[in-house]
Protein backbone atom coordinates (compact mmCIF):
# COMPACT_ATOMS: atom_id res chain seq x y z
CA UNK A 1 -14.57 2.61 18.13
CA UNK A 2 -13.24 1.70 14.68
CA UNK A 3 -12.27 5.56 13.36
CA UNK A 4 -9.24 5.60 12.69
CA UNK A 5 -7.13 8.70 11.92
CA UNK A 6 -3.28 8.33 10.72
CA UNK A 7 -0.70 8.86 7.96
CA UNK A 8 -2.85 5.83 5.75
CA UNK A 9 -5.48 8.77 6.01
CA UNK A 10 -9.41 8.75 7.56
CA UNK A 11 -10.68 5.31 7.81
CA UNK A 12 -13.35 3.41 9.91
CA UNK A 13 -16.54 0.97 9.24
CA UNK A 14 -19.21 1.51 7.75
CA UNK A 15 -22.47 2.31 9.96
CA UNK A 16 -22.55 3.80 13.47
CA UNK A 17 -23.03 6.72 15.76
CA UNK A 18 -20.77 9.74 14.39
CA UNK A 19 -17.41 10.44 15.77
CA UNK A 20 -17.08 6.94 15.97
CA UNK A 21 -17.62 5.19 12.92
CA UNK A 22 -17.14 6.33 8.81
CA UNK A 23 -20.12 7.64 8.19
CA UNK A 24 -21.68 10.87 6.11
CA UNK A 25 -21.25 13.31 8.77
CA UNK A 26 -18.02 12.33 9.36
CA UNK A 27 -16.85 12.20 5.83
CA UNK A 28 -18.58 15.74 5.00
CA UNK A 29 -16.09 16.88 8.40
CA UNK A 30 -13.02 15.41 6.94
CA UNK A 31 -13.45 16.16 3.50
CA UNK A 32 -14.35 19.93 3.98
CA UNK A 33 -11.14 19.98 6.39
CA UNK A 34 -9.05 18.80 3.48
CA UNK A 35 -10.13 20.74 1.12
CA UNK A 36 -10.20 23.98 3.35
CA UNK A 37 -5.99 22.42 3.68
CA UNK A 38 -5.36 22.29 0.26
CA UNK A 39 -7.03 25.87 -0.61
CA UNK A 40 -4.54 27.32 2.03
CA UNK A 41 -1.81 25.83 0.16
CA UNK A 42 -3.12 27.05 -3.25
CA UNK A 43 -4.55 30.68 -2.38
CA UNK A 44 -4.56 32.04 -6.07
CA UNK A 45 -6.23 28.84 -7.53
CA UNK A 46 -9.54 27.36 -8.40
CA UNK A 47 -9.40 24.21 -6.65
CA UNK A 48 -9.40 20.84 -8.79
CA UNK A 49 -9.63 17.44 -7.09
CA UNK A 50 -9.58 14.58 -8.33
CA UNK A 51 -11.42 11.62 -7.41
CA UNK A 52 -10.94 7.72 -7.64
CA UNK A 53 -12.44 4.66 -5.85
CA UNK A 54 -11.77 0.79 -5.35
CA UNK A 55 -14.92 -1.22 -5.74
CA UNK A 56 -15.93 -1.75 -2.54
CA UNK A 57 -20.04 -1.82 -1.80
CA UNK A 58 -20.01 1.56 0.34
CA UNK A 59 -17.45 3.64 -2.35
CA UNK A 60 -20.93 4.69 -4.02
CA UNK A 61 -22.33 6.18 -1.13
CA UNK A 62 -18.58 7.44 0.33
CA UNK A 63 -18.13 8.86 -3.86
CA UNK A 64 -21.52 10.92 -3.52
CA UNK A 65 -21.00 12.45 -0.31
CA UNK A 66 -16.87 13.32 -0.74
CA UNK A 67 -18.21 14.79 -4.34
CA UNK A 68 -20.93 16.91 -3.20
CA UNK A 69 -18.89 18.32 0.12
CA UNK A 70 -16.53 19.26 -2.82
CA UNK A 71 -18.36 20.91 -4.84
CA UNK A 72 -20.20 22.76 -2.05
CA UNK A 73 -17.30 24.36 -0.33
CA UNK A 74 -15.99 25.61 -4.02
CA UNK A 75 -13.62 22.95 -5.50
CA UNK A 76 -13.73 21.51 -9.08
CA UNK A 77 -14.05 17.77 -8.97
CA UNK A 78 -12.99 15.38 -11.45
CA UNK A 79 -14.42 11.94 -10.93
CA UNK A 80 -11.89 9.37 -12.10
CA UNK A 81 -14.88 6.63 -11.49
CA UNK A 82 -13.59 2.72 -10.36
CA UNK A 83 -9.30 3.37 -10.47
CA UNK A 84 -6.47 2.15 -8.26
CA UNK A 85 -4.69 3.98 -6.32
CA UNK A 86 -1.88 4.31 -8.38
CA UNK A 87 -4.05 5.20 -11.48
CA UNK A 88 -5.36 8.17 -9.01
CA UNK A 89 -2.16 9.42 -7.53
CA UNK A 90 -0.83 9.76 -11.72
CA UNK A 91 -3.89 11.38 -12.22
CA UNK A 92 -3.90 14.09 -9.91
CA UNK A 93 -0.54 15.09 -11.92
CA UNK A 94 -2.07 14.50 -15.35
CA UNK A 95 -4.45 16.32 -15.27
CA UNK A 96 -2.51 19.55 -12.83
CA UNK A 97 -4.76 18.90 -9.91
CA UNK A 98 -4.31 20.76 -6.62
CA UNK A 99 -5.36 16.84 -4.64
CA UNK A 100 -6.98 13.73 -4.71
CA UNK A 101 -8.94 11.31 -3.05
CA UNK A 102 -8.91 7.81 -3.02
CA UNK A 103 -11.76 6.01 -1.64
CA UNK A 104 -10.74 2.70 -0.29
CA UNK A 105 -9.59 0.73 2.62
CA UNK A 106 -6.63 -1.09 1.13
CA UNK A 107 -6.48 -4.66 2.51
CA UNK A 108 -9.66 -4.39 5.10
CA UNK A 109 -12.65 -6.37 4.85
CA UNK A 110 -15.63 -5.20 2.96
CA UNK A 111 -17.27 -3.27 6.15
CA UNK A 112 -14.43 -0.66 5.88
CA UNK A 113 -13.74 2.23 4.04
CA UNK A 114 -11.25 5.42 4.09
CA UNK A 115 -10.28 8.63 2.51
CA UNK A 116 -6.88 8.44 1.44
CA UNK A 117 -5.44 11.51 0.67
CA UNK A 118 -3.12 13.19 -1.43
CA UNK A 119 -1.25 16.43 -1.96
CA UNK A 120 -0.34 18.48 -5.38
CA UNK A 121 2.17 15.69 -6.36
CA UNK A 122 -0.33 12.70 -5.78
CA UNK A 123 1.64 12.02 -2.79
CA UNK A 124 0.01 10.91 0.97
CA UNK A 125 -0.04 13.69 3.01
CA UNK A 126 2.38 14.47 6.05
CA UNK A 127 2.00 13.50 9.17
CA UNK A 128 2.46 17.41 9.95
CA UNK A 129 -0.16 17.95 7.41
CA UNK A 130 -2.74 15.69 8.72
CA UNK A 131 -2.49 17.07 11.79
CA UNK A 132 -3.59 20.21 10.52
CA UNK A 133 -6.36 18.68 8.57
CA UNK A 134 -7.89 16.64 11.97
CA UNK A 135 -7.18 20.35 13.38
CA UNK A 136 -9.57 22.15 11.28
CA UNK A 137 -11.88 18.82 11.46
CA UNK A 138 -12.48 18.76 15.02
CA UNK A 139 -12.82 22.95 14.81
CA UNK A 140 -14.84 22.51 11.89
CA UNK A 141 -12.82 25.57 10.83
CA UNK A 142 -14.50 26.05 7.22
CA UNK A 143 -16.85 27.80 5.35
CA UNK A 144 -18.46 26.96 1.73
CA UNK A 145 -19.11 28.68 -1.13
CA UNK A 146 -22.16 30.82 -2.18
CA UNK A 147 -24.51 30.41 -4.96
CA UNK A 148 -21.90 32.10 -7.33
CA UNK A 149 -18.91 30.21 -6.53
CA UNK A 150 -19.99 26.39 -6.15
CA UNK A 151 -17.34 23.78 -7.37
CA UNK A 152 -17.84 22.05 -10.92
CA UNK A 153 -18.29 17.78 -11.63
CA UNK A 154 -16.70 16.20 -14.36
CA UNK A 155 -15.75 12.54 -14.89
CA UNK A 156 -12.87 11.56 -16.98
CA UNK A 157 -12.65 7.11 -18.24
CA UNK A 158 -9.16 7.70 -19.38
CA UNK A 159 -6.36 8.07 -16.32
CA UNK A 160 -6.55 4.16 -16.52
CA UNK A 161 -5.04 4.15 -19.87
CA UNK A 162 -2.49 7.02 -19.36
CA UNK A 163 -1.41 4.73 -16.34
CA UNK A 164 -0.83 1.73 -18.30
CA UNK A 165 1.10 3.69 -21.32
CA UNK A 166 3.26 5.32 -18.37
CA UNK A 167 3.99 1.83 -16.98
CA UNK A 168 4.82 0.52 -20.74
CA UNK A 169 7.12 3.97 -21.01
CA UNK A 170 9.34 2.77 -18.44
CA UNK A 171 13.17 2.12 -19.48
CA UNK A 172 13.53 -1.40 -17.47
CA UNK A 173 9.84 -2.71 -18.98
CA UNK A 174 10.82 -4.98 -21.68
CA UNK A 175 7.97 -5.70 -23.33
CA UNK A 176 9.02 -7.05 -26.29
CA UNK A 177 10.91 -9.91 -24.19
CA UNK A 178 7.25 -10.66 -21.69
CA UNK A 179 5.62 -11.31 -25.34
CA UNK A 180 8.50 -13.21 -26.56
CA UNK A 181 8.30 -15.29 -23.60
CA UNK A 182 4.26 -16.28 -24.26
CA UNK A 183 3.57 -15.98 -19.99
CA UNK A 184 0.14 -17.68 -19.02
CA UNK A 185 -0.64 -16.62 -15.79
CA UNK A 186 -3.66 -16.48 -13.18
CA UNK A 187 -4.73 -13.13 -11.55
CA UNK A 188 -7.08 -12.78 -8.24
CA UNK A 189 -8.09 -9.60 -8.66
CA UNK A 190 -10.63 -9.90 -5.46
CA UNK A 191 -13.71 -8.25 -6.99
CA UNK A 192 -12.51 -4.95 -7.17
CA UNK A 193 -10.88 -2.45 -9.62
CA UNK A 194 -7.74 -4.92 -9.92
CA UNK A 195 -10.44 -6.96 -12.21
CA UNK A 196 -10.96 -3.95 -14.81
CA UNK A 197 -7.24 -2.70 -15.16
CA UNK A 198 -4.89 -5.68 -14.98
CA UNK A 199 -6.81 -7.46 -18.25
CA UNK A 200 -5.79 -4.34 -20.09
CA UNK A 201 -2.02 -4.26 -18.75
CA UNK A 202 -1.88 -7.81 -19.44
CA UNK A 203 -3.44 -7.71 -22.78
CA UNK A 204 -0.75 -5.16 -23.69
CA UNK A 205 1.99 -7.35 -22.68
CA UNK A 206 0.64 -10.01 -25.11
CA UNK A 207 0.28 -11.89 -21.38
CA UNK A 208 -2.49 -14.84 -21.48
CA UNK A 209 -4.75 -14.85 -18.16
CA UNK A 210 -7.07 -16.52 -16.44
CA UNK A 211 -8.96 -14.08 -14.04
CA UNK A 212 -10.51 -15.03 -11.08
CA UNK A 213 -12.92 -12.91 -8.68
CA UNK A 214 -13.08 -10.92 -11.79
CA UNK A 215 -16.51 -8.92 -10.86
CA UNK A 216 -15.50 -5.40 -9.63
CA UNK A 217 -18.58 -5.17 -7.33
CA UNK A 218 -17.15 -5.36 -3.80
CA UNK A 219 -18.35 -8.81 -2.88
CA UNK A 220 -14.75 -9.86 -1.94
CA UNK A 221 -14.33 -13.30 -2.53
CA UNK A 222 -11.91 -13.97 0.89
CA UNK A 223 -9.93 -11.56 3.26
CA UNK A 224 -8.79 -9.08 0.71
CA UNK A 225 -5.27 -8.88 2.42
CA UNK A 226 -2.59 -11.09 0.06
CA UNK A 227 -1.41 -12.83 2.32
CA UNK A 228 -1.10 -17.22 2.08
CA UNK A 229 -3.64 -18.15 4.24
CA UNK A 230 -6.39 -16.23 2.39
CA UNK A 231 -4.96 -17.25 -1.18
CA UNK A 232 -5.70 -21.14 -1.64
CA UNK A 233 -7.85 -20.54 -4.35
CA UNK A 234 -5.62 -19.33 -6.68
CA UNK A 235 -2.56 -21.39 -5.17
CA UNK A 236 -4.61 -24.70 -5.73
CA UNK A 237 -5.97 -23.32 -9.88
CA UNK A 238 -1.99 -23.05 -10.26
CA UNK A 239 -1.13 -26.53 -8.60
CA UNK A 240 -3.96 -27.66 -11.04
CA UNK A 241 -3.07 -26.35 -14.21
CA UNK A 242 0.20 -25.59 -16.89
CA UNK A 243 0.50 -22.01 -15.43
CA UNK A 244 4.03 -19.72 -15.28
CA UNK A 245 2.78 -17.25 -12.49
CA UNK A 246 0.01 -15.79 -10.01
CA UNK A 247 -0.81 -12.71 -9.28
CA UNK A 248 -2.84 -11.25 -6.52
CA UNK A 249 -3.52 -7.70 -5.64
CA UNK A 250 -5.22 -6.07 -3.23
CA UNK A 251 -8.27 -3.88 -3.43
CA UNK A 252 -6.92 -0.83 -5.05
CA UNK A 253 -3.84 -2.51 -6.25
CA UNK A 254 -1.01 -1.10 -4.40
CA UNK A 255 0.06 -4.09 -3.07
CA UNK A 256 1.45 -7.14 -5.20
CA UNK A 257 1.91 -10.72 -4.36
CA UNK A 258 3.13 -13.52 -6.53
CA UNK A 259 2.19 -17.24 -6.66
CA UNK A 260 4.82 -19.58 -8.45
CA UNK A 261 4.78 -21.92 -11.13
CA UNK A 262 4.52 -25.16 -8.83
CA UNK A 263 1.80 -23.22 -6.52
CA UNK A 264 3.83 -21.90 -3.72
CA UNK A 265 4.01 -18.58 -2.33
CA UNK A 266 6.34 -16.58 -3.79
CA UNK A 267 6.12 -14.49 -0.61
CA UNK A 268 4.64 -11.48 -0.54
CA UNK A 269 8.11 -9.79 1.45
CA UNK A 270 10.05 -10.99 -1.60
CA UNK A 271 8.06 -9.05 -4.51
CA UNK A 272 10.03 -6.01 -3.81
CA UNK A 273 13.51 -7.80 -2.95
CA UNK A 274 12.68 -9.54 -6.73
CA UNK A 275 12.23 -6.34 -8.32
CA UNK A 276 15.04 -4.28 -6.48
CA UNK A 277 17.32 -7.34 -7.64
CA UNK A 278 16.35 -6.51 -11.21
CA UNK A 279 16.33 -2.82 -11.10
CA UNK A 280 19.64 -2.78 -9.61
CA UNK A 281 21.46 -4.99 -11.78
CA UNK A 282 20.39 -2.47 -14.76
CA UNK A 283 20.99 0.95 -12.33
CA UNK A 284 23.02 1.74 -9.59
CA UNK A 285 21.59 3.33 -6.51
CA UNK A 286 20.14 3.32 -2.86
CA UNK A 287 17.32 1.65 -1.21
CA UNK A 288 14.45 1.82 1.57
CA UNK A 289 11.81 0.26 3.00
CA UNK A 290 10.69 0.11 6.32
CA UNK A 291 11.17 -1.30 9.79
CA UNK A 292 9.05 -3.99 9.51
CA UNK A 293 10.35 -5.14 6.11
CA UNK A 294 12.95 -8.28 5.43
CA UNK A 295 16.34 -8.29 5.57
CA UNK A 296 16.71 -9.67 2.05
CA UNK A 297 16.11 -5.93 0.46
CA UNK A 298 19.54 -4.85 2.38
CA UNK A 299 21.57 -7.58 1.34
CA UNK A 300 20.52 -7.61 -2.27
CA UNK A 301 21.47 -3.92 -2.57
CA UNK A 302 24.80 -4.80 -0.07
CA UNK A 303 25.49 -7.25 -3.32
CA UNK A 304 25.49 -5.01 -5.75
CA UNK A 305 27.49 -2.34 -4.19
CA UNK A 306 25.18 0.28 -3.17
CA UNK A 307 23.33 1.35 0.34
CA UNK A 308 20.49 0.41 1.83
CA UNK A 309 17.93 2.68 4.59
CA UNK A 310 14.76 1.95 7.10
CA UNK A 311 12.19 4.27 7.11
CA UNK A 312 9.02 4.38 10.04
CA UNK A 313 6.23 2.19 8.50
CA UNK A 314 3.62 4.10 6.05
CA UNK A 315 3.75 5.18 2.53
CA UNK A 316 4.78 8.57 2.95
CA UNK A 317 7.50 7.68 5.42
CA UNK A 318 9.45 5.23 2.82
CA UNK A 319 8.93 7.89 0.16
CA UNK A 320 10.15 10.81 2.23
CA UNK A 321 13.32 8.86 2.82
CA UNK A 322 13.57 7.81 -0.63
CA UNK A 323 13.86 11.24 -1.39
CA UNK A 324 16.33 12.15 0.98
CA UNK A 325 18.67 8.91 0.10
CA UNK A 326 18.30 9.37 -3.58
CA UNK A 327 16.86 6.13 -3.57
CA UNK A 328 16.04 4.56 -7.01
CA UNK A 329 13.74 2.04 -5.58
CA UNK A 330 11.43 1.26 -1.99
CA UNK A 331 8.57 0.14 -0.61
CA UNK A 332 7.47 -1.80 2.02
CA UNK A 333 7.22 -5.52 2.77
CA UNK A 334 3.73 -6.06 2.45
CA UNK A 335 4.16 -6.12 -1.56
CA UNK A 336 4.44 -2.54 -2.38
CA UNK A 337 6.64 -1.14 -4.57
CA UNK A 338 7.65 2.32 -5.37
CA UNK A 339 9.88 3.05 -8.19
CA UNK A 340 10.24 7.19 -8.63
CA UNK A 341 11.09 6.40 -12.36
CA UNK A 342 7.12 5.96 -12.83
CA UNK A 343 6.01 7.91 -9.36
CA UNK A 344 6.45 8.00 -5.59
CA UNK A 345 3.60 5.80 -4.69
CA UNK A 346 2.98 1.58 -5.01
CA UNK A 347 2.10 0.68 -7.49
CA UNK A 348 0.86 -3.07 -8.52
CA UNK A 349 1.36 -2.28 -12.00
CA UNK A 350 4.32 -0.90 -12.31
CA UNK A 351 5.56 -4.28 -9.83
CA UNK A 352 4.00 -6.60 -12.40
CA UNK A 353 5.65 -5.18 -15.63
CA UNK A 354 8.94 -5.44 -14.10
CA UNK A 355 9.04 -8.67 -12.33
CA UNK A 356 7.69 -10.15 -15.58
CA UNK A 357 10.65 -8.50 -17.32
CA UNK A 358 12.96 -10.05 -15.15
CA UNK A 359 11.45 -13.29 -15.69
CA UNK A 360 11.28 -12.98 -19.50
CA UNK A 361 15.33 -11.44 -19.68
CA UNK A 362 16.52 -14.50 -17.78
CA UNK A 363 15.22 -17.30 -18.97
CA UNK A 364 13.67 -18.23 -15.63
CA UNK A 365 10.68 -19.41 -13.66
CA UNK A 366 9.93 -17.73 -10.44
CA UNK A 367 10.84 -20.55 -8.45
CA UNK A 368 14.57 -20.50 -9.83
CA UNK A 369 14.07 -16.73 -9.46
CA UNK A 370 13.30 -17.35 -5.85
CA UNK A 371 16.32 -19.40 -5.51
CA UNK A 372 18.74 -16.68 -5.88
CA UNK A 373 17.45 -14.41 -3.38
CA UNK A 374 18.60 -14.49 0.51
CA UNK A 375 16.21 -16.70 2.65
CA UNK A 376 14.79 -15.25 5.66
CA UNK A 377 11.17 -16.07 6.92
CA UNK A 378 8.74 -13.22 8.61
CA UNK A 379 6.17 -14.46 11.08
CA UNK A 380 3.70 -11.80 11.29
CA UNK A 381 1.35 -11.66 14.79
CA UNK A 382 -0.82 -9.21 16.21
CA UNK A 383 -2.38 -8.22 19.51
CA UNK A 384 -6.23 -7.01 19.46
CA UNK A 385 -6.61 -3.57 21.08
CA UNK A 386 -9.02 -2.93 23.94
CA UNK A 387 -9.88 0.98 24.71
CA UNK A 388 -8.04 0.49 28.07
CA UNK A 389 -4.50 -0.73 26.72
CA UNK A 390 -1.55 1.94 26.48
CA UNK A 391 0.05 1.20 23.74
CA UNK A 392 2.67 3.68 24.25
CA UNK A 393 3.35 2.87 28.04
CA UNK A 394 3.62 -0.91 26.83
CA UNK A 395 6.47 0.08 24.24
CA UNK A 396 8.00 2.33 26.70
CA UNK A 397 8.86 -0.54 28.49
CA UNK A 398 9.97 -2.85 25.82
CA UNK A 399 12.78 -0.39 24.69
CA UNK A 400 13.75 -0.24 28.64
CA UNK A 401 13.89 -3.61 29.19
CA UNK A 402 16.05 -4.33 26.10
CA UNK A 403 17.98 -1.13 26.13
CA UNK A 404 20.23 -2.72 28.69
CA UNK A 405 20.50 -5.82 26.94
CA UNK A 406 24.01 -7.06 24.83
CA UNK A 407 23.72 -7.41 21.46
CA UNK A 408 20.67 -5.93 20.96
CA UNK A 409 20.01 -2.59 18.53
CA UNK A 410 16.99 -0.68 19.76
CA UNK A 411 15.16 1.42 16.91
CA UNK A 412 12.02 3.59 18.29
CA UNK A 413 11.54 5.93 15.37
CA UNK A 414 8.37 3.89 14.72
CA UNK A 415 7.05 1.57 17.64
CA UNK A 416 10.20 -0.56 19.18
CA UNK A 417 12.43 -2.50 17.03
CA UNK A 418 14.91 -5.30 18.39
CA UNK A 419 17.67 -6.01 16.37
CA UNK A 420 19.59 -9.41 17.09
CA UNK A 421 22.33 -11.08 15.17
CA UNK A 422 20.34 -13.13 12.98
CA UNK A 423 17.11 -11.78 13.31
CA UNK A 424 14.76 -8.80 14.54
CA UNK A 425 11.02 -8.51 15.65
CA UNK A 426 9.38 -5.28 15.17
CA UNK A 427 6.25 -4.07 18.01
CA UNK A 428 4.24 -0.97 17.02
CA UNK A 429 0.70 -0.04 16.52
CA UNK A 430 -1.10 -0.12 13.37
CA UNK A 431 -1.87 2.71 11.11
CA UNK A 432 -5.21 0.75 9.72
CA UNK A 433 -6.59 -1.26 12.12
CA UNK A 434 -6.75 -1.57 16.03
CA UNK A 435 -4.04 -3.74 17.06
CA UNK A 436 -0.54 -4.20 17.57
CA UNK A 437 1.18 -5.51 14.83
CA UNK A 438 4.56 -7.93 15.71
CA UNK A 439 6.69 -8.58 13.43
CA UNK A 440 9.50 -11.03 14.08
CA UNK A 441 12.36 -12.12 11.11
CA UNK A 442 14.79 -15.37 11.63
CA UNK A 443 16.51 -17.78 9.46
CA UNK A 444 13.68 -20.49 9.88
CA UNK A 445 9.88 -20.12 9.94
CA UNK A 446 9.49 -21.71 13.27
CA UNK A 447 12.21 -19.60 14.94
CA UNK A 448 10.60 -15.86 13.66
CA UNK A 449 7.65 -17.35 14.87
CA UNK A 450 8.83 -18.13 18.16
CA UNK A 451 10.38 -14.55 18.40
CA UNK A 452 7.19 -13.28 17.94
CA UNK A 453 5.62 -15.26 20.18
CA UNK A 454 8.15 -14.68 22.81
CA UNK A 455 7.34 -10.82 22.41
CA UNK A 456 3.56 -11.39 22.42
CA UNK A 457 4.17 -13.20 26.11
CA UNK A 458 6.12 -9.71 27.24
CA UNK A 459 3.45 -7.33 26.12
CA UNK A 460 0.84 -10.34 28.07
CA UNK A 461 2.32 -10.07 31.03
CA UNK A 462 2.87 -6.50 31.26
CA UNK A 463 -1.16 -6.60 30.99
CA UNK A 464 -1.97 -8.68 34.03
């Protein structure tokens, strides 16, 4: 069973029996349960949604059926065509939307798809409110609209402009410095909408490029996630050639990774540390990401005097404690960044135009940049889920095993974290995909790795 329903919203492969799989039925259920949602919340309105997609092969087929389902239980759609999810979460408050939905499945291969969805503010939903939405799913507790009262469809080719003169708006983008500084970079944009909006940002910027997997069709070129292993490509065109920078982004180009000048990995943990170094040295304030995030982001914000949080893994759980902190930047470690100066959602863009800021105000390459940051190293392991493993009696009896043990910090707001000394590994299941995801943090690569390991050997033998 690959359906998967959680905060990161509806998602599933392609194909398949229903209830067990995304396909139409499905996505006619879960769209007519959010939209039945969001016309609770707005009683005296005509419902508008907005809709945007990534590029993958199925977003077609996903576009026509969420579009229709609109229309047919009464809701106005506007069809923001091929957009990232950032361009679609600014659009929902450009244009005074009641929701949107984003059609794409982030960093999963091209079999997968979702519904992500978003609220009035082009914010993820709740947990609390999609459990109310799977509510009136599985008691298909909605009714469309007559003859009289059908929804409207309307397309709009500009939110991906507004987006990129909101990013150039912003107070800490110094664009007159990124021309100054004549940047040639390479961007993997991995087929997908990343390869029809980053030319324009970077054409803006006066930024030369070299695009690879520039063809937003869906064929991804590799494992979309940006992570090293699937990036030697565009780590080996760098090593090759007289570039200053890569840049990789995911499918709908919320998440941001960075190659440097001499073709290493810049790391995708560090993209956010990089930017919250800059931000912070120009505005005072908190910070958050989450549980499964570096330590790095605490002590940069420890060094310039202000306070660092942890928020539960997911999107809406960072922002939701942004907003409680007053945090003036967050994200997660995974290369998104949120920065409530543009909007409470990562945002690629947004990540790009500031760390090339930094860049161009210091004189610096990345690598040097990279230099002045704390070192840790994440190793990043997973277990495969089988329908007969308990996830939750498993982590149960992690956090009572360790509970009792010195020196350790136990954290079970999301999954079970261990905190140690000098380092921390972090169990819980995954909002996207059917595992267990363990994250483990050290002050060498081989020693987070063993962590991990040692973890993955615990869960093992609680198994057998």
């Amino acid at each position: 069973m690959t359906l998967i329903k959680s905060i990161s919203g509806i998602r599933g492969t392609i194909g398949g029996p229903t209830g067990d799989t995304l396909n139409p039925l499905d996505i006619v259920k879960f769209t007519s349960a959010y939209a039945t949602f969001i016309a609770n919340r707005h009683p005296d309105k005509k419902l508008k949604i907005v809709v945007g997609r990534d590029a993958r092969i199925s977003g077609q087929m996903v576009r026509q059926t969420i579009c229709g389902t609109l229309i047919g239980i009464g809701a106005n759609v506007l069809d923001i065509g091929l957009a990232s999810t950032p361009t679609t979460e600014l659009a929902v408050t450009a244009t005074q939307a009641q929701g949107g939905i984003i059609i794409t499945a982030s960093h999963n291969p091209r079999n997968w798809n979702a519904l992500k969805l978003l609220n009035e503010n082009g914010e993820f939903l709740t947990a609390n409110d999609g459990n109310q939405i799977l509510s009136l799913a599985q008691r298909e507790a909605f009714t469309y609209a007559d003859i009289d009262n059908l929804g409207t469809y309307t397309t709009d080719t500009t939110s991906g402009t507004r987006h990129i003169d909101s990013v150039l708006a912003l107070k800490l983008v110094d664009t007159e410095a990124i021309r100054n500084r004549r940047f040639r970079v390479v961007v993997d944009a991995i087929n997908s909408v990343g390869a029809i909006i980053l030319p324009q940002l970077l054409d803006r910027l006066g930024v030369e490029y070299k695009l690879l997997n520039g063809q937003a069709d869906g064929n991804f070129a590799h494992d979309p996630e940006p992570i090293e292993k699937n990036l030697s490509g565009i780590m080996n065109e760098i090593s090759t050639g007289n570039y200053d920078l890569g840049i990789v982004v995911d499918p709908d180009v919320d998440r941001l990774a960075f190659i440097q000048e001499d073709g290493k990995m810049f790391g995708e943990e560090y993209t956010l540390v990089s930017v919250a170094d800059y931000v912070l040295q120009h505005t005072p304030g908190n910070t958050v990401s989450n549980l499964s995030s570096t330590r790095a982001l605490r002590d940069i914000t420890l060094r310039h005097g202000n306070q660092y949080h942890a928020a539960a893994v997911g999107e809406v759980n960072v922002t939701t404690k942004m907003k409680q902190v007053g945090a003036i930047i967050g994200g997660e470690g995974n290369g998104g960044i949120i920065y409530p100066e543009s909007h409470y959602g990562r945002d690629a863009l947004t990540g790009i135009a500031l760390f090339l800021s930094s860049l161009a105000q210091k004189g610096i390459t990345a690598s040097q940049l990279r230099r002045t940051l704390p070192e840790y190293f994440i190793a990043k392991n997973r277990i495969n889920l089988t329908p007969e493993t308990n996830v939750d009696a498993i982590l149960a009896k992690i956090k009572e095993l360790y509970s009792s043990t010195p020196n350790v910090t136990v954290t079970d707001i999301d999954g079970v974290k261990l905190d140690f000394a000098n380092s921390w590994v972090h169990l819980r299941k995954s909002n996207t995909e059917p595992i267990i995801r363990i994250y483990s943090e050290a002050s060498t690569a081989d020693d987070a790795d063993a962590l991990g390991k040692k973890l993955m050997q615990v869960v093992y033998d609680m198994q057998s």
